[in-house]
Protein backbone atom coordinates (compact mmCIF):
# COMPACT_ATOMS: atom_id res chain seq x y z
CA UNK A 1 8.86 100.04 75.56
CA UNK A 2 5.87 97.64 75.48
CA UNK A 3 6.84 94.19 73.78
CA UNK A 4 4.15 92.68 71.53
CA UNK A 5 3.01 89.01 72.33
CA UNK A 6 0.72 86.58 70.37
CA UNK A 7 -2.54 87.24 72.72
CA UNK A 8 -3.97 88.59 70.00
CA UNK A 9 -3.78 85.39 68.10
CA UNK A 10 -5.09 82.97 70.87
CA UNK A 11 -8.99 82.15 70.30
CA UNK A 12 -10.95 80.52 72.84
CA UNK A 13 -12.66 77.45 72.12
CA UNK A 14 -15.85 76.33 73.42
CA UNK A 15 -16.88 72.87 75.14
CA UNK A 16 -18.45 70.85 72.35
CA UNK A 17 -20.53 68.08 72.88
CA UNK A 18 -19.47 64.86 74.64
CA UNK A 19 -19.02 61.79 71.94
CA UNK A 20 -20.82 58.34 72.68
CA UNK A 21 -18.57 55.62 73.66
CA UNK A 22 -20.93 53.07 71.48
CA UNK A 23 -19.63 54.96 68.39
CA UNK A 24 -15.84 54.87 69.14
CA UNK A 25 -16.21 51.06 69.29
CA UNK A 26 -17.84 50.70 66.37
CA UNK A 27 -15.39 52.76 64.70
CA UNK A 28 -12.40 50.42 66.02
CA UNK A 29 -14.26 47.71 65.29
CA UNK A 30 -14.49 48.44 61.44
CA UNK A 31 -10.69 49.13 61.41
CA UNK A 32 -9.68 45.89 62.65
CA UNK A 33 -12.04 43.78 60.31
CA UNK A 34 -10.42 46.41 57.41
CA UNK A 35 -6.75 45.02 58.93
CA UNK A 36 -7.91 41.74 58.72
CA UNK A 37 -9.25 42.06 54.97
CA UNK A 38 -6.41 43.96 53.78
CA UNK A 39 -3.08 41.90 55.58
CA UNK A 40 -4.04 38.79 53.68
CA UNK A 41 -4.56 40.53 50.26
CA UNK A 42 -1.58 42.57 50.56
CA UNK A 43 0.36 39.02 51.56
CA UNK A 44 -0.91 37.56 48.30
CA UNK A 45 0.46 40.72 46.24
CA UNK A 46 3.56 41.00 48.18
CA UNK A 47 4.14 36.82 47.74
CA UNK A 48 3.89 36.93 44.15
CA UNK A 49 6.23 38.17 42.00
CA UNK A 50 4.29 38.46 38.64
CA UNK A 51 1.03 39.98 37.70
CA UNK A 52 -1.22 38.62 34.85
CA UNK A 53 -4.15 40.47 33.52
CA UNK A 54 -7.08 37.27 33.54
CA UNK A 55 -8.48 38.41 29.58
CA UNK A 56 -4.41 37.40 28.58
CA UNK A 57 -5.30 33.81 29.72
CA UNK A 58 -7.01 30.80 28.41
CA UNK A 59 -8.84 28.70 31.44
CA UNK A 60 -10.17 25.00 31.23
CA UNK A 61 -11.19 22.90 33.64
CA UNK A 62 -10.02 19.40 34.37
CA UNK A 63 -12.81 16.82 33.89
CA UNK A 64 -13.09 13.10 33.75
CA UNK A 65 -14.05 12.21 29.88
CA UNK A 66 -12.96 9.50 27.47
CA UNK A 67 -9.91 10.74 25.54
CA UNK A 68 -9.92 9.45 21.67
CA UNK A 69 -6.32 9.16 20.09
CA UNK A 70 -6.31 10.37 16.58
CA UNK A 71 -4.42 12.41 13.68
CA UNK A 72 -5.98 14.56 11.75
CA UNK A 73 -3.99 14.74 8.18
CA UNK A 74 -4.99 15.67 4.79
CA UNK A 75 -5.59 13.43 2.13
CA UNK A 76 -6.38 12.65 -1.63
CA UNK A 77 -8.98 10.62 -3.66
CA UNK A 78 -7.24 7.70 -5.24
CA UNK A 79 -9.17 5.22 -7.19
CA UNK A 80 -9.23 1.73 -5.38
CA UNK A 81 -9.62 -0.32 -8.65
CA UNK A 82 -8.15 1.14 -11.37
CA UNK A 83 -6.86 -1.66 -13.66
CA UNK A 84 -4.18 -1.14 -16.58
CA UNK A 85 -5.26 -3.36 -19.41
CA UNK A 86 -1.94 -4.90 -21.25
CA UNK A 87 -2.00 -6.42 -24.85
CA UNK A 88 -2.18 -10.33 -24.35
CA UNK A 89 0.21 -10.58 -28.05
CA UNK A 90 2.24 -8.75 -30.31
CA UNK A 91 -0.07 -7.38 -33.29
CA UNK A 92 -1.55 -3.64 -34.39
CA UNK A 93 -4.41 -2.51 -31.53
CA UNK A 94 -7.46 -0.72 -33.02
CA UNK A 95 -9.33 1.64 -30.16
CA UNK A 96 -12.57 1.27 -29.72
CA UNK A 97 -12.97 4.07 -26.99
CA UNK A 98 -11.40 7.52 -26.30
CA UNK A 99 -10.19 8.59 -23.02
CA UNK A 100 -12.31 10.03 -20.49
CA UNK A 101 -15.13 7.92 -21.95
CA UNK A 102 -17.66 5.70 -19.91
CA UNK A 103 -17.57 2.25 -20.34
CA UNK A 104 -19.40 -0.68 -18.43
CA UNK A 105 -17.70 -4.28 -17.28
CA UNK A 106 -17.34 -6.71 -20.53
CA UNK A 107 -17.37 -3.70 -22.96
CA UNK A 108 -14.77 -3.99 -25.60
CA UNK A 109 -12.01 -1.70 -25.30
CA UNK A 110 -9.63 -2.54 -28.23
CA UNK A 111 -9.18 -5.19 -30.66
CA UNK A 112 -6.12 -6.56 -31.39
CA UNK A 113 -5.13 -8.07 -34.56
CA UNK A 114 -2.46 -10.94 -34.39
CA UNK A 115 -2.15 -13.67 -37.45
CA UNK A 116 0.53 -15.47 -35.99
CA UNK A 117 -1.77 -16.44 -32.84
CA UNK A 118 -4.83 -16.80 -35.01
CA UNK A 119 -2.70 -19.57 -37.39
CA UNK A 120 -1.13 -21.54 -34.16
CA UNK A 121 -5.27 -21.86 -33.45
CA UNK A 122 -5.38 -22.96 -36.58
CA UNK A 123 -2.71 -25.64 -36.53
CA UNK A 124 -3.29 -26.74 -33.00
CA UNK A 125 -7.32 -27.47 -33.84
CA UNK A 126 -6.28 -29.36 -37.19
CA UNK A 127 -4.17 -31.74 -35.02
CA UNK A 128 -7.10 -32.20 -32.37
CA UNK A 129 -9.39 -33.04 -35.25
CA UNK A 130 -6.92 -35.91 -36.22
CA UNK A 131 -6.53 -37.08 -33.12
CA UNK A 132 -10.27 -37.38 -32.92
CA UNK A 133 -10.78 -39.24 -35.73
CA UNK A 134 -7.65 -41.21 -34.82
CA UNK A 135 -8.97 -42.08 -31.31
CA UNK A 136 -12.24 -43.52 -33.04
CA UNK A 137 -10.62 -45.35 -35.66
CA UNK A 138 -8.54 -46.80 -32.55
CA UNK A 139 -11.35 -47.74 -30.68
CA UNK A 140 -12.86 -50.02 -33.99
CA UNK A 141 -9.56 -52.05 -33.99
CA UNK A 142 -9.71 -52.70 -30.29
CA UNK A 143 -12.93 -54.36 -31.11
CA UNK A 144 -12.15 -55.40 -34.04
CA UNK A 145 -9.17 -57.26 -32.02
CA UNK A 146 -11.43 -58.21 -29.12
CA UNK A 147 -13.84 -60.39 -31.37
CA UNK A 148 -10.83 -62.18 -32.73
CA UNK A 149 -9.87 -62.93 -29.73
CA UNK A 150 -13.65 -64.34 -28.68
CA UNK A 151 -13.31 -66.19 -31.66
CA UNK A 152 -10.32 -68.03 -30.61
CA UNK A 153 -11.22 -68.54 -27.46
CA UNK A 154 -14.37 -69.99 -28.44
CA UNK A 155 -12.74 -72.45 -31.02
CA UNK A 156 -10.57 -73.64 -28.29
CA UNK A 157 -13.72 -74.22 -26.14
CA UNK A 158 -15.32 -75.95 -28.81
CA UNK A 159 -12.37 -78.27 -29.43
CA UNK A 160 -12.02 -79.10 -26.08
CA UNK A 161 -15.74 -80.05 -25.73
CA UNK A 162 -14.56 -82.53 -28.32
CA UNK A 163 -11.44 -83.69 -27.16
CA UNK A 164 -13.95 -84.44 -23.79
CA UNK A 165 -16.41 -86.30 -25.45
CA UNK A 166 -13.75 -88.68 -27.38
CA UNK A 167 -11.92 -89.42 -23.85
CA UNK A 168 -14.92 -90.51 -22.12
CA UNK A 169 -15.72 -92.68 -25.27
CA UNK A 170 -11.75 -93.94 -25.68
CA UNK A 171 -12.25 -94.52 -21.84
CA UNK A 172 -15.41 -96.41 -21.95
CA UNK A 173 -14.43 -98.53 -24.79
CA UNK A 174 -10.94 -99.41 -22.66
CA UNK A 175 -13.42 -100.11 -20.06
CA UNK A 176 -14.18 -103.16 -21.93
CA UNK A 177 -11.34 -103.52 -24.17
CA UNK A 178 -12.58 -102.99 -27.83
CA UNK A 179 -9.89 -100.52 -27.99
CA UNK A 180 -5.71 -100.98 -27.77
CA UNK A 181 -4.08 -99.13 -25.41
CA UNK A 182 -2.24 -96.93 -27.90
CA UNK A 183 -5.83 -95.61 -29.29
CA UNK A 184 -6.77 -94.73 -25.06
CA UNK A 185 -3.30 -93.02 -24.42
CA UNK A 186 -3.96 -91.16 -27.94
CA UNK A 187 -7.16 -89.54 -26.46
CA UNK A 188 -6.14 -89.01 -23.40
CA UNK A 189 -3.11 -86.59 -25.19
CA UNK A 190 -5.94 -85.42 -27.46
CA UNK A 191 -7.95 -84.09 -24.39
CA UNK A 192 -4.46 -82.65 -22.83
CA UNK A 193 -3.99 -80.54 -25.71
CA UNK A 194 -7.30 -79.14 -26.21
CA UNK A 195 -7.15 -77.91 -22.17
CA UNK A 196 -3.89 -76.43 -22.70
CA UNK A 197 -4.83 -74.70 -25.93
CA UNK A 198 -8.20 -72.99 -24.72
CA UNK A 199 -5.88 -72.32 -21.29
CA UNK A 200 -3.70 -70.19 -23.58
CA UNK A 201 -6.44 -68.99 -25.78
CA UNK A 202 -8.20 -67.11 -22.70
CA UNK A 203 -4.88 -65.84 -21.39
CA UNK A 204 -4.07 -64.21 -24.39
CA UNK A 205 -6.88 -62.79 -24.97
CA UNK A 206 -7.30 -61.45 -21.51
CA UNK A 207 -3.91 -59.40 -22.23
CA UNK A 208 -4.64 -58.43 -25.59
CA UNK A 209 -7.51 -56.82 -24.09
CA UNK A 210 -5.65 -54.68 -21.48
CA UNK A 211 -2.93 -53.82 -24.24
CA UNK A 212 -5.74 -52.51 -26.71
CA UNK A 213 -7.21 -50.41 -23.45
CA UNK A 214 -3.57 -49.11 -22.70
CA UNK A 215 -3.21 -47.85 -26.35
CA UNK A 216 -6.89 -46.94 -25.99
CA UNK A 217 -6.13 -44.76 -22.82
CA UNK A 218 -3.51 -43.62 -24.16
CA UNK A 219 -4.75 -42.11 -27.36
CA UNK A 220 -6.89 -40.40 -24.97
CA UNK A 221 -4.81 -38.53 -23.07
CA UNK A 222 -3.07 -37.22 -26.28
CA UNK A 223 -6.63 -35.98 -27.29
CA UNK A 224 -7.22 -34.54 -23.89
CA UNK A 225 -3.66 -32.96 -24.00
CA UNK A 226 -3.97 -31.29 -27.24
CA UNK A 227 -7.60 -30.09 -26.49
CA UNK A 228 -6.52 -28.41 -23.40
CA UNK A 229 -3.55 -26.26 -26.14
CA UNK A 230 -6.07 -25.46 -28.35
CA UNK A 231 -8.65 -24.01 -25.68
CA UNK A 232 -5.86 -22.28 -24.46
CA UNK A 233 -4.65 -20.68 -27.61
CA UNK A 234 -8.73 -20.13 -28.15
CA UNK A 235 -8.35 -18.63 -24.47
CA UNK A 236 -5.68 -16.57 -25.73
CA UNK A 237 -7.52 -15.55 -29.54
CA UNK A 238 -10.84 -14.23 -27.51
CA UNK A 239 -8.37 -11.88 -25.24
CA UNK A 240 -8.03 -9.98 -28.70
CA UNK A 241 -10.94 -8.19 -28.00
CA UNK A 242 -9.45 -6.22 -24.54
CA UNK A 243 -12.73 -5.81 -22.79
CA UNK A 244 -13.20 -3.14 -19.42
CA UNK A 245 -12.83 -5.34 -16.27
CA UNK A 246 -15.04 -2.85 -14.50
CA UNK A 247 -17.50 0.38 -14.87
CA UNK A 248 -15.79 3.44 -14.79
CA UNK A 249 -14.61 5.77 -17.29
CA UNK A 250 -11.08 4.95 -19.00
CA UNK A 251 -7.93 6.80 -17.97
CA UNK A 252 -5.43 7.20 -19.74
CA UNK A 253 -4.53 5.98 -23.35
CA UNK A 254 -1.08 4.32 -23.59
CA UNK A 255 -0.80 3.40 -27.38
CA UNK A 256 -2.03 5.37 -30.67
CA UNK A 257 -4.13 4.37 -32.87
CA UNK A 258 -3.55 0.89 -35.42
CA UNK A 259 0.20 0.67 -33.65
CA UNK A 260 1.98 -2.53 -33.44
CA UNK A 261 2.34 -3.19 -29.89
CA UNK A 262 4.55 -5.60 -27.93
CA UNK A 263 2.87 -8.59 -25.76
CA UNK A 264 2.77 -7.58 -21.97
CA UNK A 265 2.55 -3.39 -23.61
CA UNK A 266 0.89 -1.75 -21.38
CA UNK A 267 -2.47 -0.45 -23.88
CA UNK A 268 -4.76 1.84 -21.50
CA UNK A 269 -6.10 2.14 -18.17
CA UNK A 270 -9.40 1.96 -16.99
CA UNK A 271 -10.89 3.86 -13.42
CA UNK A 272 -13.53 2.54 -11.28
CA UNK A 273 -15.63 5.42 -10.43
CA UNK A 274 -17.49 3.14 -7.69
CA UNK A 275 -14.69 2.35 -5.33
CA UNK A 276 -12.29 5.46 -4.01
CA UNK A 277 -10.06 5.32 -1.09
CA UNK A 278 -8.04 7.89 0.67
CA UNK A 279 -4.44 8.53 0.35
CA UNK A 280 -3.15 10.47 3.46
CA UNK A 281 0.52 10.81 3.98
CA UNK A 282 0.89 10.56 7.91
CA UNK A 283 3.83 11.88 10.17
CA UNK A 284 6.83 9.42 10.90
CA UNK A 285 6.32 10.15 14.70
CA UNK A 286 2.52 8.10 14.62
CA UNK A 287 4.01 5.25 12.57
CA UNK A 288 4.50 3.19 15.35
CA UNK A 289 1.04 3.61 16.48
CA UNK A 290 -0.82 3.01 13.24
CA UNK A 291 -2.54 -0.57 12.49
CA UNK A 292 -4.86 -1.83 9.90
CA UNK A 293 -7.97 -2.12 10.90
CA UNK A 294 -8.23 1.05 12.70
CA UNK A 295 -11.56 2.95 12.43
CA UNK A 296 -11.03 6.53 10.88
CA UNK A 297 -13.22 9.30 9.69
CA UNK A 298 -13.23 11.31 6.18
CA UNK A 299 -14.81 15.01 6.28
CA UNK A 300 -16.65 15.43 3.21
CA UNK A 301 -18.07 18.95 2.84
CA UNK A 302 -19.32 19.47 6.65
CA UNK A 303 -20.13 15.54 7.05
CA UNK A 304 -17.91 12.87 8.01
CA UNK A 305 -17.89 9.80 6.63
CA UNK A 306 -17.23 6.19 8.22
CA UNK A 307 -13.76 4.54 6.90
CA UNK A 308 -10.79 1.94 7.43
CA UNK A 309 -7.44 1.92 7.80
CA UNK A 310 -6.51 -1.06 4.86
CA UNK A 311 -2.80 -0.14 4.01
CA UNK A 312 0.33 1.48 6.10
CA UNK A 313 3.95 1.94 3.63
CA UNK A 314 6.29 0.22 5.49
CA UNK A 315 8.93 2.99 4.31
CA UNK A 316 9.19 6.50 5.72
CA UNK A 317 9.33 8.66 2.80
CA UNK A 318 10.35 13.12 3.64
CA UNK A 319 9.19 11.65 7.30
CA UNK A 320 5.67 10.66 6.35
CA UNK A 321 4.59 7.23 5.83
CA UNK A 322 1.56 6.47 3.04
CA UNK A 323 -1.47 5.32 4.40
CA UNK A 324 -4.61 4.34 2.38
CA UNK A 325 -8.46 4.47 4.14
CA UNK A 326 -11.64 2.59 2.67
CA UNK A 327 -14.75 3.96 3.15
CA UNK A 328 -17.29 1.72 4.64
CA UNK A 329 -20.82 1.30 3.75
CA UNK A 330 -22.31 3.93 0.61
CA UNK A 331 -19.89 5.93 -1.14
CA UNK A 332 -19.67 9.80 -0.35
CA UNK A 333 -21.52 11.56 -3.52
CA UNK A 334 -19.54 13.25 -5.74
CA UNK A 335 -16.44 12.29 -5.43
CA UNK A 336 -13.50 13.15 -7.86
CA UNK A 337 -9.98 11.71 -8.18
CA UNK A 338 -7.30 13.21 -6.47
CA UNK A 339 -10.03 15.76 -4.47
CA UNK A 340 -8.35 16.95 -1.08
CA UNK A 341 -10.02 15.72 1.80
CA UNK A 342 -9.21 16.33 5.69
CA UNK A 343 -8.81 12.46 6.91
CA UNK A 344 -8.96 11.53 10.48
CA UNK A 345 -7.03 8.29 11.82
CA UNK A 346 -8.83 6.83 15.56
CA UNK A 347 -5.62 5.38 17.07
CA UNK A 348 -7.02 5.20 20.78
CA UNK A 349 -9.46 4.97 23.07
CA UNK A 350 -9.12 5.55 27.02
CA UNK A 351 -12.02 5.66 29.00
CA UNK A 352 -12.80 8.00 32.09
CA UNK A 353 -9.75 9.87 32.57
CA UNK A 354 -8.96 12.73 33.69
CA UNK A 355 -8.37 15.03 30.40
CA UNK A 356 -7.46 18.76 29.62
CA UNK A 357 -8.20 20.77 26.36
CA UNK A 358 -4.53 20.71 24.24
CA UNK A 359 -3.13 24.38 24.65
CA UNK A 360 0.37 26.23 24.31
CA UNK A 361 0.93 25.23 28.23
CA UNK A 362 1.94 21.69 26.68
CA UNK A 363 5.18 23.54 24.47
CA UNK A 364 6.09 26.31 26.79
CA UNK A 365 6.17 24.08 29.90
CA UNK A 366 7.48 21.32 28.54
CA UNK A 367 4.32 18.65 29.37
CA UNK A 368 5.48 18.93 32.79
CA UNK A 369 4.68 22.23 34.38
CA UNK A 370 0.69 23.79 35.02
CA UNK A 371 -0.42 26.67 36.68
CA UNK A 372 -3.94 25.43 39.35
CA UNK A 373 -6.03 28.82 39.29
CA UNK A 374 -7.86 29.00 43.11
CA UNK A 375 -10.34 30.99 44.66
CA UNK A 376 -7.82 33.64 45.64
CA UNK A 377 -7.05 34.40 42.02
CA UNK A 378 -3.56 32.91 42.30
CA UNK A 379 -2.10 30.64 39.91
CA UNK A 380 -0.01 28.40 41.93
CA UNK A 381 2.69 26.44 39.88
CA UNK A 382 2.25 22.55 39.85
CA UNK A 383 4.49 19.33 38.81
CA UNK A 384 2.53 17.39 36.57
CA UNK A 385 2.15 14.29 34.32
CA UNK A 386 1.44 14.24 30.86
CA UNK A 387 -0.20 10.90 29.13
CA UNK A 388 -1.75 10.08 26.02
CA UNK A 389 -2.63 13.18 23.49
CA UNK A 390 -5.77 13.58 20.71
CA UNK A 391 -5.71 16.63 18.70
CA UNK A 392 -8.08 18.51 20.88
CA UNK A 393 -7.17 16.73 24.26
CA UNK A 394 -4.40 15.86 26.79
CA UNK A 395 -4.69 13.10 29.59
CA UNK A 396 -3.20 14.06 32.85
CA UNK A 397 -1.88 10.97 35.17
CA UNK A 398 -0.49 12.92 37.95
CA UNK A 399 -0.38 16.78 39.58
CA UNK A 400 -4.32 17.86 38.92
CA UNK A 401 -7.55 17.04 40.55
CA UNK A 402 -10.58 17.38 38.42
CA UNK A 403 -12.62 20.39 38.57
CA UNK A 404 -9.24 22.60 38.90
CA UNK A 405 -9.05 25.59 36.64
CA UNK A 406 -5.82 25.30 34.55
CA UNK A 407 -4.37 27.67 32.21
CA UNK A 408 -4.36 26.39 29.40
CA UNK A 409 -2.69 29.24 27.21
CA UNK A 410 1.30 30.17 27.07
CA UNK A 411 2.64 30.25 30.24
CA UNK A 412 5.93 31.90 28.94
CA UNK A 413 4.53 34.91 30.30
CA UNK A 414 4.96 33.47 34.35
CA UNK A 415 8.73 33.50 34.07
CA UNK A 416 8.83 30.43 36.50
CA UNK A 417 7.15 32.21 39.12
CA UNK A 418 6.06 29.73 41.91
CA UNK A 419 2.83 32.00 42.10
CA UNK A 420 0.97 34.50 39.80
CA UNK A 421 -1.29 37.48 40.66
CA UNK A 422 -4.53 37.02 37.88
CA UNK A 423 -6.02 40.53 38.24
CA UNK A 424 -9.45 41.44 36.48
């Protein structure tokens, strides 16, 4: 019995062409510069744990720019003179204007009817008229007075000239004694007299002139001091007619019509449509940092407007404190009271530093974590240093060169890795 084996199967093969040694190098030489490609690529995958798709990120570059401190709030249109006019006495008010109406400076608001103040004018003028006439009826007895007093005087001059005259003649007749020694001794008396009585003369009427100024003066003053009452209560008659202290239109209207209001009651208030401010309640947390003074911008429509900081509430009030900007130079047209308006505070200003675009890397890593972005298109965790913040910018002191690419988006997605794989 024949036993079947696989000749049949075997096929003979023929010699085929001897390959070039030139292309077997080649060929090696393409696989090793593939190894070398492909060992540091797959040692990037393999070293990071985490694998980010790049359109899921935000990038930014660190540059050197001047970082502006601000905050951005919104505010309202308050009027920055708006004046509440109060009845200077108690009488009935007549309204001369309705609310909402225009009115210029020095316009006459309201009239204000009050006999009682009207009669003390009255009284108090009658009295300065008597004083007048008293004062001049006082000066024609001081000169009255005075010219008696030159009178006397000058009769005592006059006898003395006499009493002069008879001593040199009583002298010159002793002289040669046709006269007794009694008649000598009598002149001589005669000419002491008439010294001591002009003396006295003069004297007095030196004082009596001082006493009639002193009475003078002081008739005076009481003229003076009762003129000054009555151009007060005249002060106090004109303020009758309540006139607008500015242009504007007035507000609201406190009283009705003919009522009897109170002195000090407030009457109506009056808005000056020339002069708004901003009122913009700011967070507690930039309190410390605001100052009057500081320059701040006011978006109006699409243009901002120039403005400073003039008030800060020193009370926190639902952790916001009150803050009031001026505008400075032309008004914004337009404006209304109370109109919203997005109000921008300028606390800060540092110069050349180095300064990243504000993102959600700030929350989620706590202003102290950043992922660097290289060449490789790994995002290698960094340590950094977070320093003064604007609304659109952060600083960065320490951790980050300029020029780096940062990711600036949410970072919650990293996990904590040391290293990320960004893939396109």
């Amino acid at each position: 019995m024949k036993i079947a084996d696989t000749s049949a199967q075997d096929v003979v093969l023929e010699k085929g062409p001897k390959r070039k040694p030139w292309l077997m190098g080649a060929g090696a030489l393409a696989a090793v510069l593939l190894v070398i490609w492909a060992v540091p690529a797959v040692q990037r995958w393999a070293g990071s744990s985490v694998t980010v798709p790049l359109e899921r990120l935000r990038l930014a570059t660190a540059e050197m720019d001047d970082l502006v401190r601000d905050v951005s709030v919104q505010g309202r249109v308050v009027a920055a003179v708006a004046p509440t006019l109060f009845a200077p006495a108690e009488g009935i008010i007549t309204l001369q204007v309705e609310a909402g109406a225009e009115v210029h400076e020095g316009q006459v608001l309201a009239l204000l009817e009050s006999p009682e103040l009207q009669n003390r004018l009255d009284q108090e003028q009658s009295t300065l008229d008597s004083l007048d006439v008293e004062l001049d009826r006082q000066r024609i007895e001081a000169k009255q007075q005075a010219l008696d007093n030159q009178r006397q005087v000058d009769q005592a001059r006059v006898t003395l000239t006499a009493a002069e005259r008879e001593f040199r003649r009583a002298q010159s007749a002793s002289d040669i004694e046709a006269i007794s020694q009694v008649d000598f001794e009598r002149a001589r008396d005669d000419l002491a007299t008439a010294q001591l009585s002009h003396k006295h003369a003069t004297e007095d009427a030196a004082l009596d002139d001082e006493r009639l100024a002193f009475e003078l003066q002081t008739r005076e003053l009481q003229l003076n001091r009762q003129a000054l009452l009555v151009q007060d209560l005249q002060r106090q008659v004109t303020e009758l007619e309540m006139k607008s202290p500015v242009n504007g239109i007035v507000g609201n209207l406190l009283v009705d019509q003919k009522a009897t209001v109170g002195r000090n009651q407030a009457v109506m208030a009056v808005v000056d449509l020339t002069a708004f401010e901003v009122e913009a309640q700011v967070p507690e947390s930039y309190a410390d940092d605001l100052g009057i003074g500081m320059p701040s911008e006011v978006l109006v429509g699409n243009r901002p407007f120039a403005g400073t900081l003039v008030s800060v509430s020193p009370e926190v009030v639902d952790n916001q404190v009150t803050t009031r900007v001026r505008f400075e130079g032309d008004m914004p047209p337009g404006l209304r009271q109370n109109q919203r308006l997005t109000t921008r505070i300028l606390m800060e200003t540092r110069e050349n530093v180095l300064t990243l675009p504000r993102g959600q890397f700030l929350d989620t890593g706590g202003g102290r974590v950043a992922y660097v972005l290289g060449e490789d298109g790994v995002a290698r965790r960094r340590a950094i240093e977070v320093g003064a913040r604007s609304l659109a910018s952060v600083e960065i002191t320490a951790g980050i060169q300029a020029g780096e690419r940062v990711v600036v988006s949410s970072i919650d997605g990293f996990r904590g890795a040391d290293t990320v794989r960004v893939t396109n």
